[in-house]
Protein backbone atom coordinates (compact mmCIF):
# COMPACT_ATOMS: atom_id res chain seq x y z
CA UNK A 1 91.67 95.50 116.94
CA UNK A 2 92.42 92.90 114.27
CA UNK A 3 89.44 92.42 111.62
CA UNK A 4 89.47 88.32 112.29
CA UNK A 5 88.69 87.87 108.81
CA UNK A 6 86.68 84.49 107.43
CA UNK A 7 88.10 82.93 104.91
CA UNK A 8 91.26 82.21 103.15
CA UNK A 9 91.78 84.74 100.56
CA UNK A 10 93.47 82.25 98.29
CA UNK A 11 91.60 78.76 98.25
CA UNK A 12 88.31 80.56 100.60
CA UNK A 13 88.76 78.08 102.71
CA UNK A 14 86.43 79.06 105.99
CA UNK A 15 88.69 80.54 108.66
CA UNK A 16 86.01 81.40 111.96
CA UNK A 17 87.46 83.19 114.57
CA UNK A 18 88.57 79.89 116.79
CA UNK A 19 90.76 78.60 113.85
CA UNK A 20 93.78 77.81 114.74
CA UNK A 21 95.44 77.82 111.05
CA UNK A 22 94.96 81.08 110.09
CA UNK A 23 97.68 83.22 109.26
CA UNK A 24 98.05 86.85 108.90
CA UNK A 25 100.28 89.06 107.47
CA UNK A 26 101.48 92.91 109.00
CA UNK A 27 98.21 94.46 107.15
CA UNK A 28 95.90 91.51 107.90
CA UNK A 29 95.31 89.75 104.82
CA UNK A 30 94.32 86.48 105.54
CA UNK A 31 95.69 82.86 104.33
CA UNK A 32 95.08 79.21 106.10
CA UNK A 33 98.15 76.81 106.20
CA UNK A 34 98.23 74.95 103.65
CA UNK A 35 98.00 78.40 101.18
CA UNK A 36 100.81 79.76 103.06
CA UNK A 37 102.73 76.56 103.25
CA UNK A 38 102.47 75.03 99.95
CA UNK A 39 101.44 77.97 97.51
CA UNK A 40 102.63 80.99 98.87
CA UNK A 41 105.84 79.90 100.48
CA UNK A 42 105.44 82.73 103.23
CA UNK A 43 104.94 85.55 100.69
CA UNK A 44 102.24 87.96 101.24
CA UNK A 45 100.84 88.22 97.78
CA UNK A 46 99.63 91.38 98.32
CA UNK A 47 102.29 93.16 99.81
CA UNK A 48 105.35 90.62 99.89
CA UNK A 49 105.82 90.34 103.53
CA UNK A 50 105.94 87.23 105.93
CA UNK A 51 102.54 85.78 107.51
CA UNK A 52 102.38 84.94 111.79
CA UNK A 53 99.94 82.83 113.19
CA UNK A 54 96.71 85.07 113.27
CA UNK A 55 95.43 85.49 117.30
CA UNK A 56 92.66 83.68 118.70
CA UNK A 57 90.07 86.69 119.85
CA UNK A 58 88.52 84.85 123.63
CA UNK A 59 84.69 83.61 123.33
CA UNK A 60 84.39 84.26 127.14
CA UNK A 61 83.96 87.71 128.66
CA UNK A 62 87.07 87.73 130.78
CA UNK A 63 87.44 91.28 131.17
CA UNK A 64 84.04 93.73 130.75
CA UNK A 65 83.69 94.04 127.00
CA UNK A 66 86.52 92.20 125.52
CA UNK A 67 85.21 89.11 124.07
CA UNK A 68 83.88 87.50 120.75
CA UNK A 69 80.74 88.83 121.88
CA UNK A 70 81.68 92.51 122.41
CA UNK A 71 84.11 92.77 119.20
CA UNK A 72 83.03 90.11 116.56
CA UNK A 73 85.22 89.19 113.86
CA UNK A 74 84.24 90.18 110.41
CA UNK A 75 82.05 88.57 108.08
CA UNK A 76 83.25 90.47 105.30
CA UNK A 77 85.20 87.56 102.56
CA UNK A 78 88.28 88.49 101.13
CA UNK A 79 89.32 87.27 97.96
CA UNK A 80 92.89 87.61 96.11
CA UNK A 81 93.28 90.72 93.92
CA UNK A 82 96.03 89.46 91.77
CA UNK A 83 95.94 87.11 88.99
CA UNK A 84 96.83 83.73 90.22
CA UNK A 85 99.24 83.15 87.35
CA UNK A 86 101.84 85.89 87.88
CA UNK A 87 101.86 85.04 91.64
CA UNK A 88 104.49 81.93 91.48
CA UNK A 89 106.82 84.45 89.74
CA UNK A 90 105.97 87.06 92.63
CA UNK A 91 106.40 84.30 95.09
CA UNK A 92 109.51 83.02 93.68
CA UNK A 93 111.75 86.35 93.64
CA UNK A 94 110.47 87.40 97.17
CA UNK A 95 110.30 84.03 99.00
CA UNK A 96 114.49 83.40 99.79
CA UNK A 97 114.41 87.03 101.30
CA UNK A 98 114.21 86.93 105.15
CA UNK A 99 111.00 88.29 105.72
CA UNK A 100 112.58 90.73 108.06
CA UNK A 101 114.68 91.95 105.23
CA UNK A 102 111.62 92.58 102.82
């Protein structure tokens, strides 16, 4: 079950549940739009691969226990690890590469 995490881990931008611009890469780390779009480039700072649109988790209990209610996303904030100025660098050599081929 994915961790739904709350903010963007670059600008902290709040990112509940419901939004619809969050992004998430293959080991969840977190990123709205814009970060993705205009600063990242679709590079995973962390580990270099691609972002998807990150699932909306359903508010409503459609099935017995599988809701917002049930499984609530995390309010645990995530922040960048790296150093902000070696990341266009990162970005740039990474960014041309297919994220399939990373």
């Amino acid at each position: 079950m994915l961790e739904l995490r709350p903010n963007c881990e670059y600008c902290d931008k709040d990112l509940p549940a419901h939004a619809s611009d969050a992004h998430i890469c293959s080991y969840e780390c977190t990123y709205c739009t814009t970060c993705v779009e205009t600063v990242l480039h679709n590079v995973c700072p962390n580990c270099g691969g691609g972002f998807a649109p990150r699932p909306i988790r359903p508010a409503t209990e459609r099935r017995p226990g599988v809701f917002l209610g049930k499984q609530p996303a995390s309010a645990t904030r995530k922040h960048l690890k790296w150093d902000r100025g070696d990341l266009p660098a990162f970005v740039e050599a990474v960014r041309r590469i297919p994220p399939a081929e990373r």
